[in-house]
N, C-alpha and C. Protein backbone atom coordinates (compact mmCIF):
# COMPACT_ATOMS: atom_id res chain seq x y z
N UNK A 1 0.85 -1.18 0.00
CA UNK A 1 0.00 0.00 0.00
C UNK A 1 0.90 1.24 0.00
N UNK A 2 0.76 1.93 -0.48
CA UNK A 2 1.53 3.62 -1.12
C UNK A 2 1.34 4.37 0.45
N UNK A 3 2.23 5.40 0.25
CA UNK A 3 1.75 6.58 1.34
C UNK A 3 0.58 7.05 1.18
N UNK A 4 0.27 7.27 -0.01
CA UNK A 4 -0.93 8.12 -0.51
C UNK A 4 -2.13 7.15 0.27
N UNK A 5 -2.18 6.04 -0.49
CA UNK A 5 -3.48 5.32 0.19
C UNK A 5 -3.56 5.22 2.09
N UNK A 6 -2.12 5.13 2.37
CA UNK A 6 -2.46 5.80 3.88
C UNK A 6 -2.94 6.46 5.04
N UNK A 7 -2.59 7.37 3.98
CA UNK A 7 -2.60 8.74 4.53
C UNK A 7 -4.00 8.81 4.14
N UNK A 8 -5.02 8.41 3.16
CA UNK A 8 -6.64 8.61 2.74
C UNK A 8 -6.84 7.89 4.13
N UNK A 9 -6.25 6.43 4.25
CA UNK A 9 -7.34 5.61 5.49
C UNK A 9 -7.29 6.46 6.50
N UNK A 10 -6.07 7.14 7.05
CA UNK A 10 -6.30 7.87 8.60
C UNK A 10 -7.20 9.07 8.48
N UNK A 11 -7.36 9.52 7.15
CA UNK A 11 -7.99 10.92 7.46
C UNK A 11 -9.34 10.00 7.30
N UNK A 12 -9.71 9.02 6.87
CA UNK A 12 -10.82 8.42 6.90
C UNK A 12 -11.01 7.98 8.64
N UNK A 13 -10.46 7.13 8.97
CA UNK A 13 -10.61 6.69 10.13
C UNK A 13 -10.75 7.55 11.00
N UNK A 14 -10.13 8.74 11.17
CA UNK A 14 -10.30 10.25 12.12
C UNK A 14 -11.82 10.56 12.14
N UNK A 15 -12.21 10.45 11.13
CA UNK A 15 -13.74 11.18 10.21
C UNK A 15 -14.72 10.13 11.02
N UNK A 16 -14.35 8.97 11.39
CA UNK A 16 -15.77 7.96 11.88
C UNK A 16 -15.42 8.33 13.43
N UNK A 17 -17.18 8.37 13.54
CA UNK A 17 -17.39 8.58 14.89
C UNK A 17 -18.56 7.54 15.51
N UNK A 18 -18.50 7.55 16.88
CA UNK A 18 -19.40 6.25 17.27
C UNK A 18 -21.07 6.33 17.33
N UNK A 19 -21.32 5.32 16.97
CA UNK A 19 -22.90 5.74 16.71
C UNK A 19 -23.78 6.12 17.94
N UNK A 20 -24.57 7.01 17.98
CA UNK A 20 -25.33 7.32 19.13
C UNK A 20 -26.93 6.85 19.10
N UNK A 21 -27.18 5.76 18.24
CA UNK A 21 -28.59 5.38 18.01
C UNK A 21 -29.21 4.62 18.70
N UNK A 22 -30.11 4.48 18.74
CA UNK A 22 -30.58 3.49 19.57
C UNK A 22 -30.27 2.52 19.57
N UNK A 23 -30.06 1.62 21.02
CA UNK A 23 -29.74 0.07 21.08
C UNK A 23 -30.36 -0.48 21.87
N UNK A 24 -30.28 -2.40 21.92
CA UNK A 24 -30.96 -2.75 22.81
C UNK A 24 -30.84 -2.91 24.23
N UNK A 25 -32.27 -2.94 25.28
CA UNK A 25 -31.75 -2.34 26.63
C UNK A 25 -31.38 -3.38 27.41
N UNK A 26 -30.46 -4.04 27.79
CA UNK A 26 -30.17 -4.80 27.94
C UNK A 26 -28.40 -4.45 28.68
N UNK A 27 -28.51 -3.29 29.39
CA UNK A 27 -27.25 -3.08 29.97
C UNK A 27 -27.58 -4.01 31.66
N UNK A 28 -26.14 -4.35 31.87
CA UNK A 28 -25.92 -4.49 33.34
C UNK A 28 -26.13 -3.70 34.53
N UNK A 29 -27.13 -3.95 35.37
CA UNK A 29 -27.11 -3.50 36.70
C UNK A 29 -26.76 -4.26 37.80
N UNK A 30 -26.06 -3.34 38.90
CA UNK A 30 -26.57 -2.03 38.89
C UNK A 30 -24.87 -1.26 38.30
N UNK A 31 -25.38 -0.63 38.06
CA UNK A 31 -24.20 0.60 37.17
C UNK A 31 -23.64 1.51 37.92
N UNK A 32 -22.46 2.20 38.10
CA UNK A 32 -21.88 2.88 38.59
C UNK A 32 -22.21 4.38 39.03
N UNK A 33 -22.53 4.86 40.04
CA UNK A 33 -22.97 6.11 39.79
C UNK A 33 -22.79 7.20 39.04
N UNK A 34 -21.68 7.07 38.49
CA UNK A 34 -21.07 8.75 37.47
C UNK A 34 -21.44 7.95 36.07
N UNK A 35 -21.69 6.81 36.01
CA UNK A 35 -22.21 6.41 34.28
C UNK A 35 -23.09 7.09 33.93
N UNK A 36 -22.87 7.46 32.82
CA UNK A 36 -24.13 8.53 32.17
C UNK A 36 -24.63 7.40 31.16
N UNK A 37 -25.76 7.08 30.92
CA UNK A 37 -26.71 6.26 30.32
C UNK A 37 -28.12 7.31 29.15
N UNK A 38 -27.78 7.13 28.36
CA UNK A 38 -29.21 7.73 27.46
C UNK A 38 -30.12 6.37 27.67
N UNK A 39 -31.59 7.39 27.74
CA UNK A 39 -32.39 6.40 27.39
C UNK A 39 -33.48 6.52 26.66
N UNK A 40 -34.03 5.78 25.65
CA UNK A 40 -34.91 6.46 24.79
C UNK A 40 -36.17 5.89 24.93
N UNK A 41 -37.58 7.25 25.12
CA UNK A 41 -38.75 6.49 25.29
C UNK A 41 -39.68 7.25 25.11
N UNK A 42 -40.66 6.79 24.16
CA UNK A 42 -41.66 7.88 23.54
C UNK A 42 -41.09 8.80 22.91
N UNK A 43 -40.19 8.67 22.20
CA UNK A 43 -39.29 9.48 21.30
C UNK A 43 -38.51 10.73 21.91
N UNK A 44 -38.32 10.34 22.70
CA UNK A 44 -37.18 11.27 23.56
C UNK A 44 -36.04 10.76 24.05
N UNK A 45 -34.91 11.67 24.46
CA UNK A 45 -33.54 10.77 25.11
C UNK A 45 -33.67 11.57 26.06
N UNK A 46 -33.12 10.83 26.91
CA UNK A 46 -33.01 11.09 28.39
C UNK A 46 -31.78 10.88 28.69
N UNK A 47 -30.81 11.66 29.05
CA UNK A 47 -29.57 11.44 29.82
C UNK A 47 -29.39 11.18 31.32
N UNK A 48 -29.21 10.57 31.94
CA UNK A 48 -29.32 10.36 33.60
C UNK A 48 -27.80 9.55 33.64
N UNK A 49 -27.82 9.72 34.94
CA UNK A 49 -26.99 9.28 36.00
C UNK A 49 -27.18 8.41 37.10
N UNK A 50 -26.50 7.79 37.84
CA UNK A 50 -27.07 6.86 39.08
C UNK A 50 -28.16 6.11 38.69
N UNK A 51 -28.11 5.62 37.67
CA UNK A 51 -29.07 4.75 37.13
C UNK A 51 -29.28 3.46 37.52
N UNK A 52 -30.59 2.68 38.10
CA UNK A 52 -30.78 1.43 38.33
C UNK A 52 -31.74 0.64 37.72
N UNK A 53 -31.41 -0.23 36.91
CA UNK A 53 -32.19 -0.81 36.41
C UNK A 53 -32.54 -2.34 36.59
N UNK A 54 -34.01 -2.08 36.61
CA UNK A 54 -34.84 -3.40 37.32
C UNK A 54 -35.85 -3.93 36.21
N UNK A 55 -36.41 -5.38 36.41
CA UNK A 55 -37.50 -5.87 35.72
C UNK A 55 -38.64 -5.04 35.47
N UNK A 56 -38.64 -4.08 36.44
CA UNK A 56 -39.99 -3.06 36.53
C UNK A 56 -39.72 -2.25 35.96
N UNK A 57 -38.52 -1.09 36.15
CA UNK A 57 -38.61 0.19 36.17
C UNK A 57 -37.08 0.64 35.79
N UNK A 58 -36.93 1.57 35.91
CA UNK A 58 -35.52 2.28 35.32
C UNK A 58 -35.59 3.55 35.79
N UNK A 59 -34.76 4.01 36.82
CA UNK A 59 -34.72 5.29 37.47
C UNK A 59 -33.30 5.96 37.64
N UNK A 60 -33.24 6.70 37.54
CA UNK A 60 -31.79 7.72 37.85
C UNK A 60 -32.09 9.15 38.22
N UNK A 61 -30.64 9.73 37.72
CA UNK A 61 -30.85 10.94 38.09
C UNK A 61 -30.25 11.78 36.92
N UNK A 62 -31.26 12.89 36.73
CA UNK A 62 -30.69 13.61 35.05
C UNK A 62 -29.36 14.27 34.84
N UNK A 63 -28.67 13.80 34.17
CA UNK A 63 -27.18 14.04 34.43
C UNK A 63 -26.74 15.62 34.49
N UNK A 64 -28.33 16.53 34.60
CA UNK A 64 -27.26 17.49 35.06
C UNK A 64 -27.30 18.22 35.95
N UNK A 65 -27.70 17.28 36.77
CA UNK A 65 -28.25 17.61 38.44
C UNK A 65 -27.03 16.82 39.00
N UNK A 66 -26.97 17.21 40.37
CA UNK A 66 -25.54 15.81 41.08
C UNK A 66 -26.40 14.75 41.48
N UNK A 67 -25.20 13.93 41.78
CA UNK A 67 -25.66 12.13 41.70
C UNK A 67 -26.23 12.32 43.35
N UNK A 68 -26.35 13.15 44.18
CA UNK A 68 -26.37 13.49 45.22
C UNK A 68 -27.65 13.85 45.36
N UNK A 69 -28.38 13.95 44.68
CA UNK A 69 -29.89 15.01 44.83
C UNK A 69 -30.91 13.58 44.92
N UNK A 70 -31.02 13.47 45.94
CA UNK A 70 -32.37 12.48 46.06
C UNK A 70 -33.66 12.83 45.96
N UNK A 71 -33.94 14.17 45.18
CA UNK A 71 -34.95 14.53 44.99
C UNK A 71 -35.24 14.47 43.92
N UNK A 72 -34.31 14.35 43.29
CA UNK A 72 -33.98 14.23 41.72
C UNK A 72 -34.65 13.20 40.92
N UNK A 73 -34.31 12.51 41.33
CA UNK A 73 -34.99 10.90 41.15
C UNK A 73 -35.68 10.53 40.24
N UNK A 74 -35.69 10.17 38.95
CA UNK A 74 -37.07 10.17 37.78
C UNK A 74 -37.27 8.80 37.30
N UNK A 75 -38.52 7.86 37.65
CA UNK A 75 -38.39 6.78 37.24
C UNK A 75 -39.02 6.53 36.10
N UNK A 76 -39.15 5.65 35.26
CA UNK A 76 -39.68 5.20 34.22
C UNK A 76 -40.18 3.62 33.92
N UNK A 77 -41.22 3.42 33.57
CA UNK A 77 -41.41 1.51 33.47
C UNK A 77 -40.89 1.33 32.43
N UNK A 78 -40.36 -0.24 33.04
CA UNK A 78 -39.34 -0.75 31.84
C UNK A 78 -39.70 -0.86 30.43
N UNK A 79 -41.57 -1.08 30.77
CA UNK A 79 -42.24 -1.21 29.24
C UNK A 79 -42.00 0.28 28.60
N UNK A 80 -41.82 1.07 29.03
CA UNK A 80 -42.16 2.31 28.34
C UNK A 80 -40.86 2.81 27.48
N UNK A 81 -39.46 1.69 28.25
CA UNK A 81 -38.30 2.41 27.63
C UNK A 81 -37.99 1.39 26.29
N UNK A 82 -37.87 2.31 25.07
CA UNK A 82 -37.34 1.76 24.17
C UNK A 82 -35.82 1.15 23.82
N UNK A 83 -35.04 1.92 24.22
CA UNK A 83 -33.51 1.63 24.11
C UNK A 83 -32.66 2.04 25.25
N UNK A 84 -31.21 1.57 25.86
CA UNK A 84 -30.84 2.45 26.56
C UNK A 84 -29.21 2.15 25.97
N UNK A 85 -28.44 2.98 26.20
CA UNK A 85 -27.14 2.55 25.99
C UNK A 85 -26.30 3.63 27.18
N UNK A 86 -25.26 3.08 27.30
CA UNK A 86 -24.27 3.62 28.45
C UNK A 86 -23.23 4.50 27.37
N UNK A 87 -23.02 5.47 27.78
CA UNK A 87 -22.49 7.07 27.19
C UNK A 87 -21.05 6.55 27.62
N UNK A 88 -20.07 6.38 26.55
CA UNK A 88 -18.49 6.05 26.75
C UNK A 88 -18.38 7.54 26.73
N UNK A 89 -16.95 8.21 26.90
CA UNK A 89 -16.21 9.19 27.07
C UNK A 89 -15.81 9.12 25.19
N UNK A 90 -15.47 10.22 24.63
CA UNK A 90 -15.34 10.66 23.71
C UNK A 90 -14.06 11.39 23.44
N UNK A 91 -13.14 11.07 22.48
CA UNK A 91 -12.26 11.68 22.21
C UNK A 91 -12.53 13.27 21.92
N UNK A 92 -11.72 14.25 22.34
CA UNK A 92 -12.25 15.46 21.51
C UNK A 92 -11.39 16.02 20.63
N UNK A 93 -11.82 16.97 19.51
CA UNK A 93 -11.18 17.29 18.56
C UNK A 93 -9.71 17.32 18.45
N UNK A 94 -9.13 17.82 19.80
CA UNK A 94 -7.68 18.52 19.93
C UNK A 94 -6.89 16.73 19.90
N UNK A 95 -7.43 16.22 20.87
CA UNK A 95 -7.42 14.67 20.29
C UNK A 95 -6.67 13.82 19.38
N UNK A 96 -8.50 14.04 18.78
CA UNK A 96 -8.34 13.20 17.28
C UNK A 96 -7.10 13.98 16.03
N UNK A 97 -7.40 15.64 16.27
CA UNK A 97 -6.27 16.19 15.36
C UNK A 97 -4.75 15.45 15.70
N UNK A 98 -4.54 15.34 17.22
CA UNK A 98 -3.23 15.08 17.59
C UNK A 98 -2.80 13.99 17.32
N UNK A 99 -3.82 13.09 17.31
CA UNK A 99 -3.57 11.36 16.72
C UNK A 99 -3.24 11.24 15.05
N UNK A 100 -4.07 11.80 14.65
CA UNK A 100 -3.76 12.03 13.09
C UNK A 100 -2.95 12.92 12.46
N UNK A 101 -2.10 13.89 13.17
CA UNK A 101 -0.83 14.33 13.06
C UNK A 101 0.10 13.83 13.45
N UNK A 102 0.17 12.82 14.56
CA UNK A 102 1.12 12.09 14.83
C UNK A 102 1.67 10.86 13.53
N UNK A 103 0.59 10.22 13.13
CA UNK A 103 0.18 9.09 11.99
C UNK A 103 0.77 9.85 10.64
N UNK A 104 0.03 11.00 10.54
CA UNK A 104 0.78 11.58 8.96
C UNK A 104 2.30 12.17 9.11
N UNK A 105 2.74 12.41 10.70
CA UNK A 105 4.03 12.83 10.29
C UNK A 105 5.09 11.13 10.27
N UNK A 106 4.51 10.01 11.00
CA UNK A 106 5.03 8.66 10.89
C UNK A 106 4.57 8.26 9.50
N UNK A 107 4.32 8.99 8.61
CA UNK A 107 3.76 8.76 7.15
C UNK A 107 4.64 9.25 6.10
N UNK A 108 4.82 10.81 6.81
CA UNK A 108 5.86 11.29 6.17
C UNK A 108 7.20 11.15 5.99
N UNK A 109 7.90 11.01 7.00
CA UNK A 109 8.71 10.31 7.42
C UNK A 109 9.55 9.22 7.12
N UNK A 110 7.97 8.16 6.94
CA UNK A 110 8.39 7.29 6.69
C UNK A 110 9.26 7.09 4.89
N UNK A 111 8.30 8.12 4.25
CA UNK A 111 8.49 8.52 2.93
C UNK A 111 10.35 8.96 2.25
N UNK A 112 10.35 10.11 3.67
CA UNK A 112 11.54 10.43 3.82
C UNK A 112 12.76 9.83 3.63
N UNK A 113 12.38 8.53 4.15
CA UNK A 113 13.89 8.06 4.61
C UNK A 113 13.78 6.98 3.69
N UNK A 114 12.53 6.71 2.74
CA UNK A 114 12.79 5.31 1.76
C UNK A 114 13.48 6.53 0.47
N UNK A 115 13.09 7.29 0.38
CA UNK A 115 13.51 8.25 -0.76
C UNK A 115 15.47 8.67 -0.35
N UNK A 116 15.94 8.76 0.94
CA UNK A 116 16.79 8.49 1.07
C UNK A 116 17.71 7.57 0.99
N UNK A 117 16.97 6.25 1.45
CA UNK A 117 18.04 5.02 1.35
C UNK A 117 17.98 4.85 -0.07
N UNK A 118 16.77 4.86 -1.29
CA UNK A 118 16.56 3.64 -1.46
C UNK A 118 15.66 5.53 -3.57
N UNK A 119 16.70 6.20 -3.78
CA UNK A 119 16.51 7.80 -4.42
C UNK A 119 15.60 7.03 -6.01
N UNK A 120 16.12 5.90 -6.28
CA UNK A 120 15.11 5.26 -7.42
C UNK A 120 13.76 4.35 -7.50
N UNK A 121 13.52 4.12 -6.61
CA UNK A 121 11.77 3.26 -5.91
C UNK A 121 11.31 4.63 -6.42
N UNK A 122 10.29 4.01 -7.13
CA UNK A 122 9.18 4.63 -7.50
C UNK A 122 7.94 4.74 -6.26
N UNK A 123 7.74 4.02 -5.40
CA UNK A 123 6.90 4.39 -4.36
C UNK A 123 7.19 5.03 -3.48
N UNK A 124 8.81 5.38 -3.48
CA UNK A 124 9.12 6.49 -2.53
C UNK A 124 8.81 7.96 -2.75
């Protein structure tokens, strides 16, 4: 594979991001208190926190209240929730730029030094 075609996959691979759609509910309880969980029901998402989920019901706390507010509290029946999935942490831009500058300068580089050893390769 060429530099060129490389260097397309990482700026490709940078570009995909993880899907946020609905899935099935079927996470493990009980869950950690700082997990942030969407949950979708009657066509809405719900973000919460301190989430517990039971055969009955599904209750937490809306993630942007503290995990601390027992007043907070919002439950929901299990029939009513359509999907739920648990919210991973997300790379952010400064990130993903830094990963994919790291990759194209080990790209470049790499270019560098075949064009040095090696001044007649045509793929250098």
């Amino acid at each position: 594979m060429t530099r060129s075609w490389a260097f397309a996959f990482v700026l490709l691979a940078a570009g995909c991001a993880r899907n946020w759609g609905p899935a099935p509910s079927n996470l493990p309880t009980p869950l950690q208190s700082g997990t942030v969980v969407r949950i979708w029901s009657g066509g809405e998402v719900k973000t919460w926190h301190a989430v517990i989920v039971t055969e009955i019901s599904v209750s937490g706390i809306p993630s942007t209240m503290p995990v601390t507010c027992d007043s907070c509290v919002l439950r929901i029946p299990r029939a009513h929730v359509d999907s739920m999935k648990v919210e991973h942490e997300k790379l952010n831009a400064l990130e993903v730029v830094g990963i994919v500058g790291i990759v194209a300068v080990g790209i470049i580089a790499e270019g560098v030094v075949c064009h040095v050893l090696d001044p007649r390769n045509a793929e250098c």
